[in-house]
N, C-alpha and C. Protein backbone atom coordinates (compact mmCIF):
# COMPACT_ATOMS: atom_id res chain seq x y z
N UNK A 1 0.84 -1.17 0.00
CA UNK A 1 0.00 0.00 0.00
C UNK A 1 0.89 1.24 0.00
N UNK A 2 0.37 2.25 -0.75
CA UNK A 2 1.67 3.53 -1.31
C UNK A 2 1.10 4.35 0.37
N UNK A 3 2.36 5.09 0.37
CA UNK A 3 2.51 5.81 1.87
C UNK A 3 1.60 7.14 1.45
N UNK A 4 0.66 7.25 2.61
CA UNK A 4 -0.14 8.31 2.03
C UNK A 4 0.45 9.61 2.96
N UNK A 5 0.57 11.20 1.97
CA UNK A 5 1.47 12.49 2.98
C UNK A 5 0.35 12.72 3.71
N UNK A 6 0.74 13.10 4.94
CA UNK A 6 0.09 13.69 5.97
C UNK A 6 -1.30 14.69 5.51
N UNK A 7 -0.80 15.46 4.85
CA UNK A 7 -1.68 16.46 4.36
C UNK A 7 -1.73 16.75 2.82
N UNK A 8 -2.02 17.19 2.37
CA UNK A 8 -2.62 17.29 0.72
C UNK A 8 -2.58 19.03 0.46
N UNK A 9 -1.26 19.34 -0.38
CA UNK A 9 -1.03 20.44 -0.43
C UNK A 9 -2.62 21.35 -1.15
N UNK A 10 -3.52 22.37 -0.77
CA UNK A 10 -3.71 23.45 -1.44
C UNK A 10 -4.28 23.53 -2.61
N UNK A 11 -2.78 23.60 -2.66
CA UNK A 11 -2.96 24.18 -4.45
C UNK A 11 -3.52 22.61 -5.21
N UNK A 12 -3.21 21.61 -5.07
CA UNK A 12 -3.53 20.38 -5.57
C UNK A 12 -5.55 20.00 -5.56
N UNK A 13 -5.71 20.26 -4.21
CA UNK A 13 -7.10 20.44 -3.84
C UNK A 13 -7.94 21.03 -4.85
N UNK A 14 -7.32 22.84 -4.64
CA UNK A 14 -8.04 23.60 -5.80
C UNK A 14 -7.88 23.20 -7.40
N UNK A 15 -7.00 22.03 -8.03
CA UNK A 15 -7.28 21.66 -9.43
C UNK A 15 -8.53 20.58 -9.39
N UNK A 16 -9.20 20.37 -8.38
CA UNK A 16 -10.20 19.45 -8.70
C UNK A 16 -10.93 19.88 -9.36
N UNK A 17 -12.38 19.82 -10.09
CA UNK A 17 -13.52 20.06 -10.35
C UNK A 17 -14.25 20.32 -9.38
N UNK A 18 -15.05 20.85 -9.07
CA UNK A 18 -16.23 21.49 -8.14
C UNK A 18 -17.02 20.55 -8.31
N UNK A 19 -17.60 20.28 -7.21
CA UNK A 19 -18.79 19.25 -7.14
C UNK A 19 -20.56 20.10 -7.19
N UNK A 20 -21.01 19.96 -7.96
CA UNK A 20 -22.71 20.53 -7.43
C UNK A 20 -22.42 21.80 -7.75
N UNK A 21 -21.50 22.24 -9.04
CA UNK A 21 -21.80 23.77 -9.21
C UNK A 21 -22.08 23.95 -10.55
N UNK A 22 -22.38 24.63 -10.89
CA UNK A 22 -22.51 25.54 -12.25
C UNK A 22 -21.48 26.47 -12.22
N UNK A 23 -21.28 27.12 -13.98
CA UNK A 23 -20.04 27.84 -13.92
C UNK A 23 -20.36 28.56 -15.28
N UNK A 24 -21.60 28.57 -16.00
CA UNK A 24 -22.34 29.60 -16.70
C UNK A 24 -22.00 31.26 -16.47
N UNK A 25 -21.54 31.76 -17.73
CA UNK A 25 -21.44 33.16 -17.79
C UNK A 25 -22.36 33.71 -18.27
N UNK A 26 -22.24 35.11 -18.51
CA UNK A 26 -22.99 36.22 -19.35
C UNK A 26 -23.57 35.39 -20.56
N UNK A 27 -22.98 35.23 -21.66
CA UNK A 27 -22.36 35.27 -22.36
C UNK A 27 -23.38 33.65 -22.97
N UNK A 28 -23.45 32.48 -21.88
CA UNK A 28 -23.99 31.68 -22.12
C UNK A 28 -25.89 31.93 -21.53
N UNK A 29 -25.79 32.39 -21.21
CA UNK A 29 -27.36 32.78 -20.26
C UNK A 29 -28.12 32.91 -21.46
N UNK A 30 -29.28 31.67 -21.93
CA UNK A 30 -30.09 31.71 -22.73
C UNK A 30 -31.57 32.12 -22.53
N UNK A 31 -31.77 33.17 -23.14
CA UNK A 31 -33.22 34.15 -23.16
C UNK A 31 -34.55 32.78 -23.45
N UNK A 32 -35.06 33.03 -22.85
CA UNK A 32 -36.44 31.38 -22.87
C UNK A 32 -35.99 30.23 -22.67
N UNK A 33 -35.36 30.12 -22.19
CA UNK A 33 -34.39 28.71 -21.37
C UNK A 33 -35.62 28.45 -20.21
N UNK A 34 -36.25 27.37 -20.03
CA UNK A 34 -37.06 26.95 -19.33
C UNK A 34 -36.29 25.49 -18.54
N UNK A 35 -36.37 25.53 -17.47
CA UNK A 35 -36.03 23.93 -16.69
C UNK A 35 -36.92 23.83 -15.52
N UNK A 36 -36.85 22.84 -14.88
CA UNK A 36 -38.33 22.57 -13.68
C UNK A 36 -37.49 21.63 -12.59
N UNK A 37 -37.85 22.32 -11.78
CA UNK A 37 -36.83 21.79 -10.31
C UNK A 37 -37.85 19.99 -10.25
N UNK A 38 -37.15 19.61 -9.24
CA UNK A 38 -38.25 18.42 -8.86
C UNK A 38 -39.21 19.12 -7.70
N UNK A 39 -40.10 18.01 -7.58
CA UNK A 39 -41.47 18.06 -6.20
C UNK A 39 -40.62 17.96 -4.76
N UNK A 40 -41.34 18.57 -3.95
CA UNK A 40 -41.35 18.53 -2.72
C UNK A 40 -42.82 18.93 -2.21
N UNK A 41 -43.06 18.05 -0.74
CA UNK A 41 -44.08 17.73 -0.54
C UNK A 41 -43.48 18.16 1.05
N UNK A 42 -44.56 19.84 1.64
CA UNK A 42 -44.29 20.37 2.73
C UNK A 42 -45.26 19.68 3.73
N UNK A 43 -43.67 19.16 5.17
CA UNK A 43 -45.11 18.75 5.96
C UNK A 43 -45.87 19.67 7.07
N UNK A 44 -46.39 19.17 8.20
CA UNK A 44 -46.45 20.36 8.99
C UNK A 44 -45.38 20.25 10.17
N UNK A 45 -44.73 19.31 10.23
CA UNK A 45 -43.23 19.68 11.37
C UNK A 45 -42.30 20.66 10.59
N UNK A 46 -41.92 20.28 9.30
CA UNK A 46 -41.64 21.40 9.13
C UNK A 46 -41.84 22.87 8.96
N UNK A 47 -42.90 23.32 8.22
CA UNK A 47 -43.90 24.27 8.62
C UNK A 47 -43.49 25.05 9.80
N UNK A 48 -43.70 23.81 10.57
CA UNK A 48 -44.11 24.82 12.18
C UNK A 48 -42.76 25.30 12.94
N UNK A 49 -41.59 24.05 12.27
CA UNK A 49 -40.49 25.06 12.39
C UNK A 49 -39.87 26.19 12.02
N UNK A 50 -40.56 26.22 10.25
CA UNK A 50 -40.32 27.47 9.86
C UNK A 50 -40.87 28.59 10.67
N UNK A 51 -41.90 28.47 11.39
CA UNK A 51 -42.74 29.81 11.74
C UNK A 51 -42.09 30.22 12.98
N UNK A 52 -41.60 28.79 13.55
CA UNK A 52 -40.89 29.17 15.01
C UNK A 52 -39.90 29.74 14.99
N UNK A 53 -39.14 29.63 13.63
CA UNK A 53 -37.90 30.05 13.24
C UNK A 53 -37.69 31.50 13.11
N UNK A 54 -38.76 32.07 12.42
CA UNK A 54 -38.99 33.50 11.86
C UNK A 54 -39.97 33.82 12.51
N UNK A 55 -40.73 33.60 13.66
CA UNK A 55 -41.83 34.07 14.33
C UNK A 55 -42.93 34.74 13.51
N UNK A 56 -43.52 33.43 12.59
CA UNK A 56 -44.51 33.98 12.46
C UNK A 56 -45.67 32.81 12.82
N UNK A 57 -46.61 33.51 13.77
CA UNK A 57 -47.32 32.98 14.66
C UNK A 57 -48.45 33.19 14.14
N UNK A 58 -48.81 33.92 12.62
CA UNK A 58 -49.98 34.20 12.29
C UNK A 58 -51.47 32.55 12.78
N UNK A 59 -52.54 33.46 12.92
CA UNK A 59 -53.40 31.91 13.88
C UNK A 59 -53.82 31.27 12.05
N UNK A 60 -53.23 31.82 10.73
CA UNK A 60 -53.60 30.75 9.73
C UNK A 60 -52.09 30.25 9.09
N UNK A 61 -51.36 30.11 10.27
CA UNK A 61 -50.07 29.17 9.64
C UNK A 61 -50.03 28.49 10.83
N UNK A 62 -50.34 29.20 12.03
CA UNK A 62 -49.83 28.16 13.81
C UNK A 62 -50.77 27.52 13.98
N UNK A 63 -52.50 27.88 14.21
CA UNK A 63 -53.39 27.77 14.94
C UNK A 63 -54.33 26.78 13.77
N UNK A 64 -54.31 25.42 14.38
CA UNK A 64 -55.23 24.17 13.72
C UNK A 64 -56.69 24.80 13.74
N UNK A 65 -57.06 25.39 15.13
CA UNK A 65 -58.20 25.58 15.06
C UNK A 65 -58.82 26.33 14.83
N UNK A 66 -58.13 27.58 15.11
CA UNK A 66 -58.40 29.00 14.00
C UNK A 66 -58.60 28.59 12.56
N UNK A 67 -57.91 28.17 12.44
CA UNK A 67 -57.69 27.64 10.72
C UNK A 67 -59.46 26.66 10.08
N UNK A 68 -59.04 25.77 11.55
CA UNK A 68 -60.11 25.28 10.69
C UNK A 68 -61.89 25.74 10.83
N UNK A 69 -61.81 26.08 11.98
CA UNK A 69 -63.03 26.95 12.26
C UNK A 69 -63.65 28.47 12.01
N UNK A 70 -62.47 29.22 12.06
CA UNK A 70 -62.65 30.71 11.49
C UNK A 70 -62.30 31.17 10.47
N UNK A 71 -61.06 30.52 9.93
CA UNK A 71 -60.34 30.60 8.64
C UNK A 71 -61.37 30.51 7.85
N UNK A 72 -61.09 31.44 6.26
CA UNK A 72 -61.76 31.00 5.16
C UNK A 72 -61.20 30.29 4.12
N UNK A 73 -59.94 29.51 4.47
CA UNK A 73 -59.78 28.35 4.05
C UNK A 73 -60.17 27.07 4.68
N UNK A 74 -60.64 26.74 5.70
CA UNK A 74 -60.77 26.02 6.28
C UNK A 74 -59.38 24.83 6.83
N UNK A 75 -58.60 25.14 6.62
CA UNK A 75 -57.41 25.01 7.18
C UNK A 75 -56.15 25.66 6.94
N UNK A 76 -55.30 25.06 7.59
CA UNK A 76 -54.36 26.01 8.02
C UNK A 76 -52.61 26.22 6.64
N UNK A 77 -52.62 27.05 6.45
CA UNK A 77 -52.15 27.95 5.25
C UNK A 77 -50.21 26.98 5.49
N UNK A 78 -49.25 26.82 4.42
CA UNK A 78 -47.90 27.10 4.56
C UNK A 78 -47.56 28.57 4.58
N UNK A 79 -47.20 29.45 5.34
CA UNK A 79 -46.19 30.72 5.56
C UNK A 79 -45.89 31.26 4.23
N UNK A 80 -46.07 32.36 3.52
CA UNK A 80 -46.16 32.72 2.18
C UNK A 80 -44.36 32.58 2.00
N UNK A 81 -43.64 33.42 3.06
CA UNK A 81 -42.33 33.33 3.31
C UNK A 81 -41.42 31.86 2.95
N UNK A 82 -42.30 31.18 3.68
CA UNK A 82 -41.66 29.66 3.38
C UNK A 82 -41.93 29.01 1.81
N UNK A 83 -43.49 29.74 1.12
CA UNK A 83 -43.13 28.95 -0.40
C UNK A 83 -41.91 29.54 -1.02
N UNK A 84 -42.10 30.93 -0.86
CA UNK A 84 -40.70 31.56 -1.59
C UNK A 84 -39.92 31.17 -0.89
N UNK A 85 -39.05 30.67 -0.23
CA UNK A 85 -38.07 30.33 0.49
C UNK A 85 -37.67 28.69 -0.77
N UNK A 86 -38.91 27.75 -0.47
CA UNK A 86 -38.97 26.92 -0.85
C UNK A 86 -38.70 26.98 -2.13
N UNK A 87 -39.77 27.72 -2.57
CA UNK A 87 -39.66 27.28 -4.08
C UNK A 87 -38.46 27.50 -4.96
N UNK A 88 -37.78 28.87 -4.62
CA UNK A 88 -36.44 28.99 -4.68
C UNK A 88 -35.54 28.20 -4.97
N UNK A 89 -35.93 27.31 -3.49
CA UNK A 89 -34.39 27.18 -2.97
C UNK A 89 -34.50 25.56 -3.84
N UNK A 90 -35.53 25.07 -4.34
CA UNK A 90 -35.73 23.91 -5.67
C UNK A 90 -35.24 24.48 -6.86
N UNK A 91 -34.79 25.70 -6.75
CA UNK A 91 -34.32 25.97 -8.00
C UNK A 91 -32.69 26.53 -8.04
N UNK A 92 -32.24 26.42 -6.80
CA UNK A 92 -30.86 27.33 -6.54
C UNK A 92 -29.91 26.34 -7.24
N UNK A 93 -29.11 27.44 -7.39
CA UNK A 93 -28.18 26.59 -7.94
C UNK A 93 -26.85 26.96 -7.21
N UNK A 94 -25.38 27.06 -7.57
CA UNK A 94 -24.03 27.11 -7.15
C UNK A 94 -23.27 27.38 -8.08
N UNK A 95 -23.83 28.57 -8.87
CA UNK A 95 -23.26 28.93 -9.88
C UNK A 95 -21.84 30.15 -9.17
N UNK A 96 -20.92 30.01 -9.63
CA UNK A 96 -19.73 30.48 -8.52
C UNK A 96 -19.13 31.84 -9.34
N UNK A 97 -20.08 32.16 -10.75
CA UNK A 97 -19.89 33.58 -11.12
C UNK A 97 -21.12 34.16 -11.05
N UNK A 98 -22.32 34.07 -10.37
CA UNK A 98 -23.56 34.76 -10.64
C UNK A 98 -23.49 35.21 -9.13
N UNK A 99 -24.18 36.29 -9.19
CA UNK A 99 -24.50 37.39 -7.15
C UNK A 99 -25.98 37.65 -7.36
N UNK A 100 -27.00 37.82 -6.25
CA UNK A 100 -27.98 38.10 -6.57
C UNK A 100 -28.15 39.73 -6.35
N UNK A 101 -29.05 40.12 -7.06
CA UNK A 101 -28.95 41.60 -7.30
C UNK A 101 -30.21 41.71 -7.06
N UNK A 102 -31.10 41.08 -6.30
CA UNK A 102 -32.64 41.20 -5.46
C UNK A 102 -34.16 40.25 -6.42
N UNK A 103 -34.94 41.10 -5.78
CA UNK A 103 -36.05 39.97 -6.76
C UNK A 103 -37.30 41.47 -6.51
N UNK A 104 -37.94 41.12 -7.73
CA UNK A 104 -38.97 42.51 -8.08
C UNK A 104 -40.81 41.13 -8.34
N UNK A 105 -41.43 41.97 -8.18
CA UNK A 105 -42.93 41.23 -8.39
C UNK A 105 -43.00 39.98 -8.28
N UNK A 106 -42.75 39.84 -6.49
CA UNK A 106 -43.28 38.91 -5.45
C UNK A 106 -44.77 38.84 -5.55
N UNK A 107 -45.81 37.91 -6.21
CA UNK A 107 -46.69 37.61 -5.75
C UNK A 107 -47.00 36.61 -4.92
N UNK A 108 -48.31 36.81 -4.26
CA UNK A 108 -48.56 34.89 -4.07
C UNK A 108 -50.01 34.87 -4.03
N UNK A 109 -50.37 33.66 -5.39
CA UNK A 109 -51.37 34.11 -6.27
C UNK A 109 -52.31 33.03 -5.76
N UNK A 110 -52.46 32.03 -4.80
CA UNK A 110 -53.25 31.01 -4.63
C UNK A 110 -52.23 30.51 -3.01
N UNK A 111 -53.19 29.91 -1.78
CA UNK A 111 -52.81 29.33 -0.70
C UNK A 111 -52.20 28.38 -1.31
N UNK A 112 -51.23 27.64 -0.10
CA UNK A 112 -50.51 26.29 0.13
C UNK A 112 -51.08 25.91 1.21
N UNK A 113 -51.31 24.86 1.19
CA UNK A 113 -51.73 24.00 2.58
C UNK A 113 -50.40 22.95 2.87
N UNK A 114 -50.63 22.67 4.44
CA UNK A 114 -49.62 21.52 4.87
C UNK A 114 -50.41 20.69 4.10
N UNK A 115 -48.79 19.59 3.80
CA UNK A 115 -48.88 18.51 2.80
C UNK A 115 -49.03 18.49 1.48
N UNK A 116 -49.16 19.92 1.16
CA UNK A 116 -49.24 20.25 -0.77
C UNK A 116 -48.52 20.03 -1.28
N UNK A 117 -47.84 19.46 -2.30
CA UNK A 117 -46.43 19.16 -3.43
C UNK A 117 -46.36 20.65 -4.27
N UNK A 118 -45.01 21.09 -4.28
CA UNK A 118 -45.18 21.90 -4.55
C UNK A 118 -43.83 21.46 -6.36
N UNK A 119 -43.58 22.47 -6.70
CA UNK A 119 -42.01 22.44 -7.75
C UNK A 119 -42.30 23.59 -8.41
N UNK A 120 -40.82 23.82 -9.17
CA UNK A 120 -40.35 25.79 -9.44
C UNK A 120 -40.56 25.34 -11.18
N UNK A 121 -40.52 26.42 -11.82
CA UNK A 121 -39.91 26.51 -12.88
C UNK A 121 -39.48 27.80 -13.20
N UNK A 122 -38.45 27.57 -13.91
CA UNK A 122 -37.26 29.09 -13.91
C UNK A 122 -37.51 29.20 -15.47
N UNK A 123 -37.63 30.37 -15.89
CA UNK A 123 -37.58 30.85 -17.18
C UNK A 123 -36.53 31.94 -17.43
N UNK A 124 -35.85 32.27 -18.11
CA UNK A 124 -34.66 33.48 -18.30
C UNK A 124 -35.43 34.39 -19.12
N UNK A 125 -36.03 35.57 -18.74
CA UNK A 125 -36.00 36.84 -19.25
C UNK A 125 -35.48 37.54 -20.04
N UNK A 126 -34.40 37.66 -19.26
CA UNK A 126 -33.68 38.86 -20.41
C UNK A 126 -32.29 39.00 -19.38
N UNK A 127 -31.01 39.60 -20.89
CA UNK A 127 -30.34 40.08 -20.04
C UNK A 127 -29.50 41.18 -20.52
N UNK A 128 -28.79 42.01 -20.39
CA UNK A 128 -28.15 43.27 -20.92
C UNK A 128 -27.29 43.48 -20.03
N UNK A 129 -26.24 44.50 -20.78
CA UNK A 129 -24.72 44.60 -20.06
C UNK A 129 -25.29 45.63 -18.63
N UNK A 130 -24.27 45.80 -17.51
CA UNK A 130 -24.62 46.28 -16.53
C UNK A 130 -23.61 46.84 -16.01
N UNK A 131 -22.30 46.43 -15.77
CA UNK A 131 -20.99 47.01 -15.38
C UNK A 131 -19.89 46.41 -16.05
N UNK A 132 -18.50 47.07 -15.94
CA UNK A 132 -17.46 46.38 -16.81
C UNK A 132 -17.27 45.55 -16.79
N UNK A 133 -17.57 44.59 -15.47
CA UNK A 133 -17.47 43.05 -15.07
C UNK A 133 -18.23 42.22 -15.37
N UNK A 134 -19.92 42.94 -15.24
CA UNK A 134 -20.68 41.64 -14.60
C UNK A 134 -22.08 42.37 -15.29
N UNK A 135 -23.18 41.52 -16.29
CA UNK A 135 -24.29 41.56 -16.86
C UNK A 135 -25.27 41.71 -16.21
N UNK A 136 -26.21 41.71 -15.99
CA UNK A 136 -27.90 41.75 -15.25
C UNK A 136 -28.38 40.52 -15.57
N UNK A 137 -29.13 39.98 -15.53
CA UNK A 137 -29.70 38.55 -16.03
C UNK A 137 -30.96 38.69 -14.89
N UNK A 138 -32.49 38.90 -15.23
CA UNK A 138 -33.59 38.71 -14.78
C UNK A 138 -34.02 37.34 -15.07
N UNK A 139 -34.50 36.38 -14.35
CA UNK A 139 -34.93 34.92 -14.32
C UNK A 139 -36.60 34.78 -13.74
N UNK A 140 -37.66 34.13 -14.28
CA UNK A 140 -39.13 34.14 -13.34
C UNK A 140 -38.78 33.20 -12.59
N UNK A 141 -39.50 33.18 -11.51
CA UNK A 141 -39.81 31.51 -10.90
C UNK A 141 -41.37 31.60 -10.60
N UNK A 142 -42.17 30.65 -11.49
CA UNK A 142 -43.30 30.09 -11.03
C UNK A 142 -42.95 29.25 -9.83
N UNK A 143 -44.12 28.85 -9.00
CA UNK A 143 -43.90 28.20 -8.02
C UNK A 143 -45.72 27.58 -8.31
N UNK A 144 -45.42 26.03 -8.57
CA UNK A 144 -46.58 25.43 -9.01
C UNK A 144 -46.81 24.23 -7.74
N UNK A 145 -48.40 23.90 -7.75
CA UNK A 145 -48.63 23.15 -6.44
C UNK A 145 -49.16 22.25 -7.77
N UNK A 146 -48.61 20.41 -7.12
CA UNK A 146 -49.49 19.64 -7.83
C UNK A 146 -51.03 19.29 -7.85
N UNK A 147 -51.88 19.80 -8.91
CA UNK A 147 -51.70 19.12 -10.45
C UNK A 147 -51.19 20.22 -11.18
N UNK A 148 -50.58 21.14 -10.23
CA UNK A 148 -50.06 22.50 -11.84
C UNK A 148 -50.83 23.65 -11.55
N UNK A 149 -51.54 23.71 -10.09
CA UNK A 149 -51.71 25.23 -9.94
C UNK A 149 -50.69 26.06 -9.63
N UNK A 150 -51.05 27.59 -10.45
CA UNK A 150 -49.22 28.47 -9.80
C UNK A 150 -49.96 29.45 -8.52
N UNK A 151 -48.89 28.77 -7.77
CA UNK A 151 -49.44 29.42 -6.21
C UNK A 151 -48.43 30.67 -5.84
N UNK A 152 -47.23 31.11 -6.96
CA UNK A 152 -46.14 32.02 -6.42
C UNK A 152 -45.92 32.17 -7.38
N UNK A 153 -45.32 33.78 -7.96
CA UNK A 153 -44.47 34.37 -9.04
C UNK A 153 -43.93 35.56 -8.38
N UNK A 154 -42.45 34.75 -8.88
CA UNK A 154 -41.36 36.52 -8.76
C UNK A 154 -40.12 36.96 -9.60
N UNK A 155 -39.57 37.25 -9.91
CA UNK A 155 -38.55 37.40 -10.85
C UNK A 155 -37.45 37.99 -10.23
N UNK A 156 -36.22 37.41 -10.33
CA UNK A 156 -35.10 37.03 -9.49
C UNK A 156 -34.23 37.64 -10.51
N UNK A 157 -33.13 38.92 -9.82
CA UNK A 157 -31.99 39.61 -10.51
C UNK A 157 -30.85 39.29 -10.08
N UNK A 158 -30.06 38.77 -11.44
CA UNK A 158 -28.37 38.13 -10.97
C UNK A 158 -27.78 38.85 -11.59
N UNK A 159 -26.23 39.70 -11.06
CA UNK A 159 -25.11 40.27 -11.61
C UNK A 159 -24.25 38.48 -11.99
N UNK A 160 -23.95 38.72 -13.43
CA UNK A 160 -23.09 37.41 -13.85
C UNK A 160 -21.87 38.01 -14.52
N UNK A 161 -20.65 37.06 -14.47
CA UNK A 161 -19.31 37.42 -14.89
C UNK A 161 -19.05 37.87 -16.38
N UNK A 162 -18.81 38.31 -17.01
CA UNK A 162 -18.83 38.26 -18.45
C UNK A 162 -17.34 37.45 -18.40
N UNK A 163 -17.95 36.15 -19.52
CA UNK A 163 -16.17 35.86 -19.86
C UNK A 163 -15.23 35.99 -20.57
N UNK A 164 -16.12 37.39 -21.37
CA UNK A 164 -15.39 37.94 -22.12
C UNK A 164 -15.75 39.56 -21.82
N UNK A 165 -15.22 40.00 -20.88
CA UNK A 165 -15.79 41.55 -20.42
C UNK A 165 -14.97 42.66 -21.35
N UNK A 166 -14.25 42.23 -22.18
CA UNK A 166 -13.97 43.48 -23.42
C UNK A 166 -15.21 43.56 -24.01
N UNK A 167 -15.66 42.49 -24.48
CA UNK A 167 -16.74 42.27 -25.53
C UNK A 167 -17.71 43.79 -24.91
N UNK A 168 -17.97 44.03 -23.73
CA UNK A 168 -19.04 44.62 -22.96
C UNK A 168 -18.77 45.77 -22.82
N UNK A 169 -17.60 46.46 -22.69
CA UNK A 169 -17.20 47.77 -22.24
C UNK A 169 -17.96 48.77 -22.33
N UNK A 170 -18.06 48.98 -23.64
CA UNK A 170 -18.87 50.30 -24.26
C UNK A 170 -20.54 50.15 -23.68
N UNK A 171 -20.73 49.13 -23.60
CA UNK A 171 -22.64 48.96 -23.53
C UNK A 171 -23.13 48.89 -21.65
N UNK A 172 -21.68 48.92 -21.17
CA UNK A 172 -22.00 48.77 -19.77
C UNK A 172 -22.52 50.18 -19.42
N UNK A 173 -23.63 50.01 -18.14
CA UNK A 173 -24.35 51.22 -18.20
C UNK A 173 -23.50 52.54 -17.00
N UNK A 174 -23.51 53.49 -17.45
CA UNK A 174 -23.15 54.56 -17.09
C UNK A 174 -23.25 55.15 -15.40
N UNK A 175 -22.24 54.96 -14.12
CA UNK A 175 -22.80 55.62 -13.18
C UNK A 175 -23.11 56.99 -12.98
């Protein structure tokens, strides 16, 4: 058996490949590019940790019986916070040149109930130069409950690397 060194220099480490990332530029970011996360199916332990987490105690995300007696859903709601959280985070990726640059027209267009299946789909918008470095890239995310109702829409802004940032100079926008 070959003698293994104590430690594993560094620099050797960093020539691996990245595991679980993306590495998409400007440059590749395709305008109507559609993909669809998988299902997840929210229960209510988790739920109720989310609410404990972020204190929200509203009586139609905490309260069974509010929910089911006074509520006009007749039961008790997932945390609007937690689909976007969720639905998102079925769609995140580890892309290691993109930053998020915020999200504009948060709706939430239909309840979630505990135990609903939910899954994202990301569509690419649009994108145009933005600074000498780094593009704009607007993305939607539906957020669909199974059989395919959309219970969430928002549109998500990423600064991305150009990998070719000469190409961009002139069109980057002006402070």
């Amino acid at each position: 058996m070959p003698e293994r060194p104590e430690s594993t220099p560094v620099e050797l480490h960093d020539k691996l490949p990245l595991f679980q990332t993306e590495d998409w530029m400007y440059e590749e970011f395709e305008i109507g590019q559609k993909v669809r996360s998988i299902r997840r199916t929210i229960s209510e332990g988790e739920a109720m940790l989310f609410n404990a987490l972020v204190h929200d105690l509203h009586p139609y995300v905490a309260d069974e019986v509010f929910a089911r007696e006074q509520g006009i859903f007749g039961r008790r709601l997932v945390a609007g916070a937690m689909v976007f959280s969720y639905g998102l985070g079925l769609m995140a990726h580890n892309n290691i040149h993109t930053f998020s640059y915020g999200y504009d027209r948060l709706r939430f267009i239909r309840p979630v109930f505990i135990g609903d299946t939910i899954y994202t789909i990301r569509t690419n918008l649009e994108k145009r130069p933005r600074s000498r470095e780094m593009g704009l890239v607007r993305v939607s995310y539906e957020v669909f409950k199974v059989p395919g109702e959309l219970v969430l829409y928002c549109e998500h802004l990423q600064t991305v690397k150009y990998r070719h940032p000469e190409l961009w100079q002139d069109q980057a926008e002006k402070k």
